[in-house]
C-alpha atoms as a PDB file:
ATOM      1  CA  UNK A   1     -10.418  16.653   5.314  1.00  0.00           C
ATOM      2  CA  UNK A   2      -6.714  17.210   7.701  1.00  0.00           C
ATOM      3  CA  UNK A   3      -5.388  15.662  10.410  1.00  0.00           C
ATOM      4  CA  UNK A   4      -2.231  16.900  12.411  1.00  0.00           C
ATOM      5  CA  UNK A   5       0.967  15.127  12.668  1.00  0.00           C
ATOM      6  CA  UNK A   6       1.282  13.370  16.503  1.00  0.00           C
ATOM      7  CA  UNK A   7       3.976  10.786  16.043  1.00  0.00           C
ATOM      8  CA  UNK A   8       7.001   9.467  13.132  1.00  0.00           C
ATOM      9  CA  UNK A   9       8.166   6.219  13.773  1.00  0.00           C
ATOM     10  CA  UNK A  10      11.073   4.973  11.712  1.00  0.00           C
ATOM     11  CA  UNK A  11      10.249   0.761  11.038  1.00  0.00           C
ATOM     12  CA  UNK A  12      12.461  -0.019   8.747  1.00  0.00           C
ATOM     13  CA  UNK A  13      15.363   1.436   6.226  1.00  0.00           C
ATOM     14  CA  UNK A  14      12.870   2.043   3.869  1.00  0.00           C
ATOM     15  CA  UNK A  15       9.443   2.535   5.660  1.00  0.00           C
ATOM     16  CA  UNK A  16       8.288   5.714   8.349  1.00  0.00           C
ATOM     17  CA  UNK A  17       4.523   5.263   9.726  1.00  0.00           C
ATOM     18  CA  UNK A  18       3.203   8.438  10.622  1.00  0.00           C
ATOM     19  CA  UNK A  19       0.347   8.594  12.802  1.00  0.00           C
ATOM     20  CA  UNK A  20      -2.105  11.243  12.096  1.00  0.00           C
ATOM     21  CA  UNK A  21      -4.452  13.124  14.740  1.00  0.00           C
ATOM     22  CA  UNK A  22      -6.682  15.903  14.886  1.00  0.00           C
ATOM     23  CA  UNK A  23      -8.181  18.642  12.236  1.00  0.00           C
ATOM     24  CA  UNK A  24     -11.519  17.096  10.718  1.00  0.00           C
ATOM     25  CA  UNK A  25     -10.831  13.425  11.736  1.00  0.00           C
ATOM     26  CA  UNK A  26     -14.275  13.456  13.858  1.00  0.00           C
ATOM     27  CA  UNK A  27     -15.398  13.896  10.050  1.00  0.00           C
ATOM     28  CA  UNK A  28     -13.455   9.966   8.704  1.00  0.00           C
ATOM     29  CA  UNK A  29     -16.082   8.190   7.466  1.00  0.00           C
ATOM     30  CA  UNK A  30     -14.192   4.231   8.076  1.00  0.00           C
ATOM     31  CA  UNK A  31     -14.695   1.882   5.776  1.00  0.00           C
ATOM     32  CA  UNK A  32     -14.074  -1.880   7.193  1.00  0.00           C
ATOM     33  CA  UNK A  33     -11.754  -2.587   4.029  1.00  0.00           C
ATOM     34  CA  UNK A  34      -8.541  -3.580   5.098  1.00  0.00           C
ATOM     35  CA  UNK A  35      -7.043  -2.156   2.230  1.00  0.00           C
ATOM     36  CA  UNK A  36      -8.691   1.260   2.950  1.00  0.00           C
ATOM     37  CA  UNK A  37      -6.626   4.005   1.254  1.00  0.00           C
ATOM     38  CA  UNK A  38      -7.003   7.718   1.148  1.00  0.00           C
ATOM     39  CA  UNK A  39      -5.972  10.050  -1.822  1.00  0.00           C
ATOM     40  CA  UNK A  40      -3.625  12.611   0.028  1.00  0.00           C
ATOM     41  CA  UNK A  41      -2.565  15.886  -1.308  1.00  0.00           C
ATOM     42  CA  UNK A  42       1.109  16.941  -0.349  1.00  0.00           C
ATOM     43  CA  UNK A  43       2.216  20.541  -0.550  1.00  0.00           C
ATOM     44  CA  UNK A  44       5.461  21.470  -2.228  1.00  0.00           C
ATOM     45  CA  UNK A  45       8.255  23.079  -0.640  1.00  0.00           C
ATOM     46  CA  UNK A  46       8.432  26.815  -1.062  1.00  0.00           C
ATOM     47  CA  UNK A  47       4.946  26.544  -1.914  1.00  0.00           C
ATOM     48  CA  UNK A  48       2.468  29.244  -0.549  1.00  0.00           C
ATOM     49  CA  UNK A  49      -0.426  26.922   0.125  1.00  0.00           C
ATOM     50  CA  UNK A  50      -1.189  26.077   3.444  1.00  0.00           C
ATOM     51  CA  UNK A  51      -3.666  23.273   4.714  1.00  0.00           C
ATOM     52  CA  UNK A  52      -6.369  23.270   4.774  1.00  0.00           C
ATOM     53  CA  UNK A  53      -6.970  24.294   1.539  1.00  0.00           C
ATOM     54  CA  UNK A  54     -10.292  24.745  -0.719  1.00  0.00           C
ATOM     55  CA  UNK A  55      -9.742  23.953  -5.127  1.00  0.00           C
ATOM     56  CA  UNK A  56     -10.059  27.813  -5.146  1.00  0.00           C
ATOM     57  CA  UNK A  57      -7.246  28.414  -3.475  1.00  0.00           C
ATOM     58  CA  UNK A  58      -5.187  27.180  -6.152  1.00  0.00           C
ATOM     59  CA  UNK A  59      -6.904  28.823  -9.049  1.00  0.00           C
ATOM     60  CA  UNK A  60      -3.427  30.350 -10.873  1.00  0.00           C
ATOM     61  CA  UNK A  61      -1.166  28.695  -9.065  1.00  0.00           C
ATOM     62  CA  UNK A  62       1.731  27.606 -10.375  1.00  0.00           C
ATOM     63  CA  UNK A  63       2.320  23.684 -11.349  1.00  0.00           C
ATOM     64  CA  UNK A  64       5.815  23.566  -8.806  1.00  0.00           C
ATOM     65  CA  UNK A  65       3.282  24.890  -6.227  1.00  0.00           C
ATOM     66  CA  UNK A  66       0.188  22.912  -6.871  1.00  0.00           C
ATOM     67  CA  UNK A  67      -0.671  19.941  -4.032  1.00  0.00           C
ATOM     68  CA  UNK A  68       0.536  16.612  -5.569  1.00  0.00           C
ATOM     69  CA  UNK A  69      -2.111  14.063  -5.102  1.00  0.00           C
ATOM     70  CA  UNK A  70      -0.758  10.638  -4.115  1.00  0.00           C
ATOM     71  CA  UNK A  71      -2.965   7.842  -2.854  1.00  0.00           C
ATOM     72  CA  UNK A  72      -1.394   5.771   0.333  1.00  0.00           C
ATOM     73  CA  UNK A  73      -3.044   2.543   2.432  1.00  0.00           C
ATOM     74  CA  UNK A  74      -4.197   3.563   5.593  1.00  0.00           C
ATOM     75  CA  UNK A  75      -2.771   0.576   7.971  1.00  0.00           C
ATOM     76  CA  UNK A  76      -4.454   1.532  11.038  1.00  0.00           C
ATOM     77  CA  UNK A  77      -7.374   3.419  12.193  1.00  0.00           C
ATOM     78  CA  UNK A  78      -8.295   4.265  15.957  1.00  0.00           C
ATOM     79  CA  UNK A  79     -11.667   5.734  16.109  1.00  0.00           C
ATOM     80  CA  UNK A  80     -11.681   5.471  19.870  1.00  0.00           C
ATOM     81  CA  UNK A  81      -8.888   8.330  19.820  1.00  0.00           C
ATOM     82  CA  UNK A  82      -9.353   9.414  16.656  1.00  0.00           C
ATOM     83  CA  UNK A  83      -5.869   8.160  15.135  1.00  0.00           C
ATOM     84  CA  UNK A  84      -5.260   7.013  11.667  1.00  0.00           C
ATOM     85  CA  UNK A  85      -1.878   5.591  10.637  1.00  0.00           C
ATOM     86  CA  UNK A  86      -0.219   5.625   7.543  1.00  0.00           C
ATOM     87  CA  UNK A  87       2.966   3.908   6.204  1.00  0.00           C
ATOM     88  CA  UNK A  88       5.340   5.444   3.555  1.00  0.00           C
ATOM     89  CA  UNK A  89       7.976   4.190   1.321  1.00  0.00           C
ATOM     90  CA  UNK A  90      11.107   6.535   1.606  1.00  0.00           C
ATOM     91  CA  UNK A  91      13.752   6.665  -0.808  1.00  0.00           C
ATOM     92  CA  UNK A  92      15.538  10.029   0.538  1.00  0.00           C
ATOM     93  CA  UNK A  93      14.821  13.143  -1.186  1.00  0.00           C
ATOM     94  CA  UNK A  94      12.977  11.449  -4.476  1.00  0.00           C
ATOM     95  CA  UNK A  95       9.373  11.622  -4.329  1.00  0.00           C
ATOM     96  CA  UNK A  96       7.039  14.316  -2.659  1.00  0.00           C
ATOM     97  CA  UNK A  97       5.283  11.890  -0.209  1.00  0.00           C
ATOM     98  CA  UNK A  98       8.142   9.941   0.947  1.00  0.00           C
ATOM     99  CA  UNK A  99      10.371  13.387   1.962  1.00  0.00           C
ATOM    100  CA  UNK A 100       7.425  14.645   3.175  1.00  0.00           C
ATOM    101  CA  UNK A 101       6.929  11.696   5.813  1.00  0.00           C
ATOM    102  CA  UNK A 102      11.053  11.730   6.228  1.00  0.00           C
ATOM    103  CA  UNK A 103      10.705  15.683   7.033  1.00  0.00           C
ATOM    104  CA  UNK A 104       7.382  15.396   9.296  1.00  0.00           C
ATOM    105  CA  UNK A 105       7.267  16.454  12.658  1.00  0.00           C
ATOM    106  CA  UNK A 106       4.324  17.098  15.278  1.00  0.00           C
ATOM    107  CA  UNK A 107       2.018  19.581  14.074  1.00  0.00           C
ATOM    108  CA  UNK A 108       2.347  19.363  10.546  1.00  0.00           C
ATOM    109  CA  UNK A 109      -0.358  18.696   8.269  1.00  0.00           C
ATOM    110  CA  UNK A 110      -1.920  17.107   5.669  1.00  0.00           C
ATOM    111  CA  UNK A 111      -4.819  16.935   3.712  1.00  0.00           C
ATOM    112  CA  UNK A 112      -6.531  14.082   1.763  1.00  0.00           C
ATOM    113  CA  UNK A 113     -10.121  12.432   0.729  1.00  0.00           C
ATOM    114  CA  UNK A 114     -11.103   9.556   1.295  1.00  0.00           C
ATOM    115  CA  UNK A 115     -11.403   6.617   2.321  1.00  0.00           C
ATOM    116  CA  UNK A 116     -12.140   4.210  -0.205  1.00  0.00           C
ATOM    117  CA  UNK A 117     -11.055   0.154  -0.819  1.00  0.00           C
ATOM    118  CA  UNK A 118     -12.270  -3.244  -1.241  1.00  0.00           C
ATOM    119  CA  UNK A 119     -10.635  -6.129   0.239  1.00  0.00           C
ATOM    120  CA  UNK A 120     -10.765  -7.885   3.352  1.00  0.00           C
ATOM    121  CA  UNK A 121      -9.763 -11.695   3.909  1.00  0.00           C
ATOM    122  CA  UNK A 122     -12.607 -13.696   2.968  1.00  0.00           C
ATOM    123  CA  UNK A 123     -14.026 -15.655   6.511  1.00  0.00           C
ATOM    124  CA  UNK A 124     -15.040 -18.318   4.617  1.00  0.00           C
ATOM    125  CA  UNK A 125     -11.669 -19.270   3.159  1.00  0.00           C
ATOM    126  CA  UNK A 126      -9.379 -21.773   4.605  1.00  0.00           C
ATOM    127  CA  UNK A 127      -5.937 -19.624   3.752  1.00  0.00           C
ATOM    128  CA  UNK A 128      -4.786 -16.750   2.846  1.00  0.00           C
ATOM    129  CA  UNK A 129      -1.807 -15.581   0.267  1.00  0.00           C
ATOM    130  CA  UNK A 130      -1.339 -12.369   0.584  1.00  0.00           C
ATOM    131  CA  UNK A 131       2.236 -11.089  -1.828  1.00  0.00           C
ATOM    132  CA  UNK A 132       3.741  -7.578  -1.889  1.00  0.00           C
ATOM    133  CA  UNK A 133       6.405  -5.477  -1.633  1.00  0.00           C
ATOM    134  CA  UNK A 134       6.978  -2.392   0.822  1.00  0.00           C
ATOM    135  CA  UNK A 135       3.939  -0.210  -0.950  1.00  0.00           C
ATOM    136  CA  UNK A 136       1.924  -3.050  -0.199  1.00  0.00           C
ATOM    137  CA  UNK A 137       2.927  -3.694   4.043  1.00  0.00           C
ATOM    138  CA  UNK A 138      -0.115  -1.667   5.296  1.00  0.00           C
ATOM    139  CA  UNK A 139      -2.734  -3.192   3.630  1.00  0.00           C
ATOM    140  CA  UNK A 140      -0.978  -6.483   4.433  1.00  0.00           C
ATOM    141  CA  UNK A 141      -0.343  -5.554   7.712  1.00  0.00           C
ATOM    142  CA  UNK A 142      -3.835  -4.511   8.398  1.00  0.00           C
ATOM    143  CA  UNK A 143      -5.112  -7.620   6.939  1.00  0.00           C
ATOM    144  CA  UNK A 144      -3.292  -9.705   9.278  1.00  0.00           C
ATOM    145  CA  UNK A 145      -4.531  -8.230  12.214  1.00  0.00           C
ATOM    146  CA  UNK A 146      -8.014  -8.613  11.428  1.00  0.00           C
ATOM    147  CA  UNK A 147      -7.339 -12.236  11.295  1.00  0.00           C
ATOM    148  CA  UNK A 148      -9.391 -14.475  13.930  1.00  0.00           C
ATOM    149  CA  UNK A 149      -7.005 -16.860  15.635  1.00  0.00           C
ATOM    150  CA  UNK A 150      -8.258 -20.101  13.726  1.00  0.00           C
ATOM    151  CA  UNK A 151      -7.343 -18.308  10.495  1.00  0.00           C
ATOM    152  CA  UNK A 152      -4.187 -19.257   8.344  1.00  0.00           C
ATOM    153  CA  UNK A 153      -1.717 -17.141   6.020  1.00  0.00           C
ATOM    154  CA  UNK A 154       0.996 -17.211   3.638  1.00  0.00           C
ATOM    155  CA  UNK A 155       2.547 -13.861   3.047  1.00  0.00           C
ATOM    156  CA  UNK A 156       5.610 -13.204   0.643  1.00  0.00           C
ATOM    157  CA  UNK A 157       7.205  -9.629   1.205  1.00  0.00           C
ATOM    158  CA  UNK A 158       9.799  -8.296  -0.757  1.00  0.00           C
ATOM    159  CA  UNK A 159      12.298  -5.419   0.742  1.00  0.00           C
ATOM    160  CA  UNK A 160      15.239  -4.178  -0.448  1.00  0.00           C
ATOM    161  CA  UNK A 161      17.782  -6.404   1.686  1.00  0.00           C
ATOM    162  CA  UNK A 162      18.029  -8.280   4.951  1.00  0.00           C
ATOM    163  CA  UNK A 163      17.561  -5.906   7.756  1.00  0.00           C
ATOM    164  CA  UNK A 164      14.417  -4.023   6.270  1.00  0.00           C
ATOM    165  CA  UNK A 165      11.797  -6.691   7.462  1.00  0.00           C
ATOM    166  CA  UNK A 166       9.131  -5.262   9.642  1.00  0.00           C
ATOM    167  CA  UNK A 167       6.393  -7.133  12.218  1.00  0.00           C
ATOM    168  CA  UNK A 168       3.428  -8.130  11.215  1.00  0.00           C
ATOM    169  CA  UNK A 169       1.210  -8.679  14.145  1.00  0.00           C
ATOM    170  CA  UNK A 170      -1.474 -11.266  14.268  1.00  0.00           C
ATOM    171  CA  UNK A 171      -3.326 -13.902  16.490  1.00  0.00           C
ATOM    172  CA  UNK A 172      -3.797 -15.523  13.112  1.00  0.00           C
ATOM    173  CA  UNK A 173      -1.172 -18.302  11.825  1.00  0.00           C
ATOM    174  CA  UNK A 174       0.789 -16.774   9.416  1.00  0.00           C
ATOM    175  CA  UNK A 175       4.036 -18.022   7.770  1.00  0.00           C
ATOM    176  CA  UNK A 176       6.102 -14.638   6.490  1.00  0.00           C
ATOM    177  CA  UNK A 177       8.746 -15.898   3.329  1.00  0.00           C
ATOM    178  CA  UNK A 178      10.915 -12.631   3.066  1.00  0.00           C
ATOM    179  CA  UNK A 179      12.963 -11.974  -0.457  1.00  0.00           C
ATOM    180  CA  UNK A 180      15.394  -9.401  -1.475  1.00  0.00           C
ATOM    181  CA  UNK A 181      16.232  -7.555  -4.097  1.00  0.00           C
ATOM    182  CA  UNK A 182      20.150  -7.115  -3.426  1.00  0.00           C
ATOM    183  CA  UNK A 183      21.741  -9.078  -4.702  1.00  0.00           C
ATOM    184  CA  UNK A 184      18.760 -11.244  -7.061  1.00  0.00           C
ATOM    185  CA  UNK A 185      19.482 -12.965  -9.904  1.00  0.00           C
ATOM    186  CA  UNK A 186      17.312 -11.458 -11.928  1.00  0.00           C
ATOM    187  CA  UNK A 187      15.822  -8.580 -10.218  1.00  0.00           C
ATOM    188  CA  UNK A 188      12.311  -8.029 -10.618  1.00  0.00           C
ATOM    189  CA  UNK A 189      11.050 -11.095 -10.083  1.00  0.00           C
ATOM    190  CA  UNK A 190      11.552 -12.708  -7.037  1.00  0.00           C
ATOM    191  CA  UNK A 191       8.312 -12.775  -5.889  1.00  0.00           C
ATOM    192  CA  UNK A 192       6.988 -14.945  -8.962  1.00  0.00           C
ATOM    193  CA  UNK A 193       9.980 -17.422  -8.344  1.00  0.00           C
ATOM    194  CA  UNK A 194       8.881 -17.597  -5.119  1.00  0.00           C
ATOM    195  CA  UNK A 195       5.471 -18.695  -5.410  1.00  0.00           C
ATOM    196  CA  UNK A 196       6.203 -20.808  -8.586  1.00  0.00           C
ATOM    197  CA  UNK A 197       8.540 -22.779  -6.267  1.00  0.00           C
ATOM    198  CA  UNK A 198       5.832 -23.116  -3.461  1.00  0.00           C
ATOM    199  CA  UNK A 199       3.149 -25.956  -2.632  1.00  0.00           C
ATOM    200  CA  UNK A 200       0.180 -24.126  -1.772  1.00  0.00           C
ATOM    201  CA  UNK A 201      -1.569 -25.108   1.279  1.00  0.00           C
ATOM    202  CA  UNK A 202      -4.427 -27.901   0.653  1.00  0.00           C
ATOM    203  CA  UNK A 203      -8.386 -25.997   0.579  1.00  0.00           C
ATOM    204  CA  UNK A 204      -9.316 -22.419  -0.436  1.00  0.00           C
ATOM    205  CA  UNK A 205      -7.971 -19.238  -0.451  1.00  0.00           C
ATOM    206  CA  UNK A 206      -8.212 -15.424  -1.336  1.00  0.00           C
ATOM    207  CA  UNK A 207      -5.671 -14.168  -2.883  1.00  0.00           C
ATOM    208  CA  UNK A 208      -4.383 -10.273  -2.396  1.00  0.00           C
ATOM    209  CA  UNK A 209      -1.458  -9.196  -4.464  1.00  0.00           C
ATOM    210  CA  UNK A 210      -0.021  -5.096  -4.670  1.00  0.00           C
ATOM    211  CA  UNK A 211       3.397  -3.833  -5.827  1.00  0.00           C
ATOM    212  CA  UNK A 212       5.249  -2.982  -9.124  1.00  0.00           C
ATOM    213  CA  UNK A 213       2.926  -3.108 -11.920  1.00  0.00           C
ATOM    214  CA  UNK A 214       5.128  -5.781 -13.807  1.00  0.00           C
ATOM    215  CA  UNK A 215       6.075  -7.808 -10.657  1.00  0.00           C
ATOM    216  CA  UNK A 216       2.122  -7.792 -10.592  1.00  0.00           C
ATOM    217  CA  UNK A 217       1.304  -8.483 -13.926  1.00  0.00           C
ATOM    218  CA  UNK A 218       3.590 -11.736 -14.037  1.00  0.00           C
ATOM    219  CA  UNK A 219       1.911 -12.779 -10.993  1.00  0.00           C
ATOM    220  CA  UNK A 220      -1.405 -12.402 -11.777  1.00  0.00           C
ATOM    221  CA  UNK A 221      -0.777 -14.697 -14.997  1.00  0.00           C
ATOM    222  CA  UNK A 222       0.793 -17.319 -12.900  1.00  0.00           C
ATOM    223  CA  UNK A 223      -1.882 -17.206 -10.671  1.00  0.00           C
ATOM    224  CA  UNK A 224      -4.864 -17.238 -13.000  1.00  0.00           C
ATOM    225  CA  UNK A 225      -2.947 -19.780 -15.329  1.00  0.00           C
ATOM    226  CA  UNK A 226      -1.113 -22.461 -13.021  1.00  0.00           C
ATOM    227  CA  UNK A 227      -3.335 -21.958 -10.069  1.00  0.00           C
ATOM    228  CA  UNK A 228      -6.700 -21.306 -11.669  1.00  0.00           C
ATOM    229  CA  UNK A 229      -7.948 -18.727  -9.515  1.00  0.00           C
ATOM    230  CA  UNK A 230     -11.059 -16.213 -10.721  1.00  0.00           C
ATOM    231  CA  UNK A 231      -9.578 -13.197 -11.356  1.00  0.00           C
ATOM    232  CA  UNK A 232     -12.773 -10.879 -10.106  1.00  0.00           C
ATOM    233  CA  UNK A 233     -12.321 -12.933  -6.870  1.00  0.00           C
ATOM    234  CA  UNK A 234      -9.318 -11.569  -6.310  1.00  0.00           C
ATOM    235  CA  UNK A 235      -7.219  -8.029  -5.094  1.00  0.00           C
ATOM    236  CA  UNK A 236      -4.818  -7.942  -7.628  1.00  0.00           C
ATOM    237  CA  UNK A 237      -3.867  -4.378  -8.567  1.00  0.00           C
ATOM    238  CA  UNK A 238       0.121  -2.620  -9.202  1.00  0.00           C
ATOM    239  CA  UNK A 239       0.742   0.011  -6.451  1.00  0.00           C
ATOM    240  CA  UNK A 240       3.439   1.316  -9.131  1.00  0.00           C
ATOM    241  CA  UNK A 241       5.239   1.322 -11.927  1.00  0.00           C
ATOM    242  CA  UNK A 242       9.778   1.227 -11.734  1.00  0.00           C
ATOM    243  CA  UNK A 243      10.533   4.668 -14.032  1.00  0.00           C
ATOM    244  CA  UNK A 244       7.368   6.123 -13.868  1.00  0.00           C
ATOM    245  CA  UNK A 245       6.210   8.766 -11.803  1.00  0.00           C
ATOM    246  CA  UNK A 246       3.122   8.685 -10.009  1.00  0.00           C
ATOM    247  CA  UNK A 247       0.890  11.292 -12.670  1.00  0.00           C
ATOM    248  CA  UNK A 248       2.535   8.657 -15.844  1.00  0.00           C
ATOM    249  CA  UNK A 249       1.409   5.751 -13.945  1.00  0.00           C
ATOM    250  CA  UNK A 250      -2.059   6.454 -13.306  1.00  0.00           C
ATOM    251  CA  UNK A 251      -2.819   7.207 -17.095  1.00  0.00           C
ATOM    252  CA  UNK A 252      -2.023   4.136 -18.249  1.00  0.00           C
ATOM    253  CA  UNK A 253      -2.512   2.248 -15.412  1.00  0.00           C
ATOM    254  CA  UNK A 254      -5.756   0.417 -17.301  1.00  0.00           C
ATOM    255  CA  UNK A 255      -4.109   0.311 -20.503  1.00  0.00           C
ATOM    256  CA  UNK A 256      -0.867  -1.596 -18.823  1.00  0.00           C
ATOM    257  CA  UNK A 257      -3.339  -4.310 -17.239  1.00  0.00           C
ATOM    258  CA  UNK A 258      -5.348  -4.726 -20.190  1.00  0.00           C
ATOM    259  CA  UNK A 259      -3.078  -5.356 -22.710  1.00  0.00           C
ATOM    260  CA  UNK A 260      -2.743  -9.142 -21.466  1.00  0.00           C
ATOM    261  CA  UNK A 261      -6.049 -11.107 -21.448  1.00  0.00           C
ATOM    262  CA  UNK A 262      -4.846 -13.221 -18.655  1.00  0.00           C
ATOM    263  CA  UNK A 263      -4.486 -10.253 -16.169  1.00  0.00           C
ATOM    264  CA  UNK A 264      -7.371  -8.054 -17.524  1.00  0.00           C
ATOM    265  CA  UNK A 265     -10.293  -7.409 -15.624  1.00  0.00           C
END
């Protein structure tokens, strides 16, 4: 599956949504997970392929050439006009997904499977914590705006410093606590300070959590520990791992959660 390039928006420092249109999406298959992702496939520059593309096409290819897969939240989809919406992280020229987004204009394309995903705020519970940093705004974002208006939510969203905090629209009640990482104490983990430091709302919630795998890990255990939440009830997953790329992260990805009984699953 492809889609075209329509629209770039710039939302933050950090973060460019590009909005997606055309090529097979009368083929997307939705899925009414609200952290829906697809597994995207971004082309090198200087590299001969050209989307769309079949696995043949690559047969003796070289590796500086070959697609690198990368798997990104879809935050919005429009199946009225046939418009899907997907946020990226951008750190300047590192990374092949977050240039590409930087250097995407109107016609360009890109190709990716999908989608798949499994959460979506639980109807039945009286709040919602939903914690993350910037790899983790869509599927918050998303989640938010599925919200009814009698629904309740505590997000905590870590950027990189004041002036990269983005909207999150919803009719839904929702409390945003924003942290930084300039200038923290001890980088890395803000977002566990924060919660350890907050009284939780009175009744039930479901609990979503996505970002650095050892930002994650430490608040999984806090959660599962202190808060005595069930671990299979809840979206806890690392987006990424700091000094890995994305190919190292994904094969250890299991080993890195399982190695502490409180966090594996």
């Amino acid at each position: 599956m492809y889609a075209e390039v329509a629209s770039v928006q710039t939302l933050s420092p950090d973060l460019v949504r590009v909005v997606l249109t055309g090529g097979t999406l009368d083929q997307f298959q939705a899925t009414d997970a609200t952290d829906a992702y697809v597994n995207a496939r971004f082309v090198p520059a200087g590299s001969p392929v050209q989307v769309p593309f079949e696995a043949s096409d690559l047969d003796g290819l070289a590796v500086e050439h070959r697609p690198r897969p990368r798997r990104f939240t879809i935050r919005r989809w429009e199946p009225d006009s046939l418009m899907l919406a997907i946020d990226f992280v951008v750190h300047g020229d590192a990374g092949f997904a977050g240039s590409w987004a930087q250097r995407a204009k109107p016609g360009d394309r890109l190709q990716f499977e999908g989608p798949g995903g499994s959460y979506r705020p639980a109807p039945d519970a009286d709040w919602h914590l939903l914690v993350g940093d910037e790899s983790a705004f869509g599927a918050i974002g998303a989640s938010l705006e599925c919200l009814p208006p009698s629904a309740r939510a505590e997000v905590f969203a870590l950027v990189e410093r004041p002036g990269c905090e983005i909207e999150f629209p919803s009719t839904a009640s929702v409390t945003v606590t924003w942290l930084y990482r300039d200038g923290a104490a001890q980088p890395g983990i803000e977002l566990l300070n924060a919660l350890e430091s907050t009284s939780f709302p009175a009744g039930t919630f479901d609990v979503f959590v996505h970002g650095e795998a050892a930002e994650v890990r430490a608040i999984r255990r806090y959660l599962v520990e202190e808060r005595q939440i069930a671990p299979l009830a809840a979206s806890i997953s690392p987006y990424w791992r700091r000094d890995q790329s994305d190919e190292d992260w994904r094969k250890v990805k299991r080993q890195f959660m399982s190695a502490d009984p409180a966090t594996a699953t």
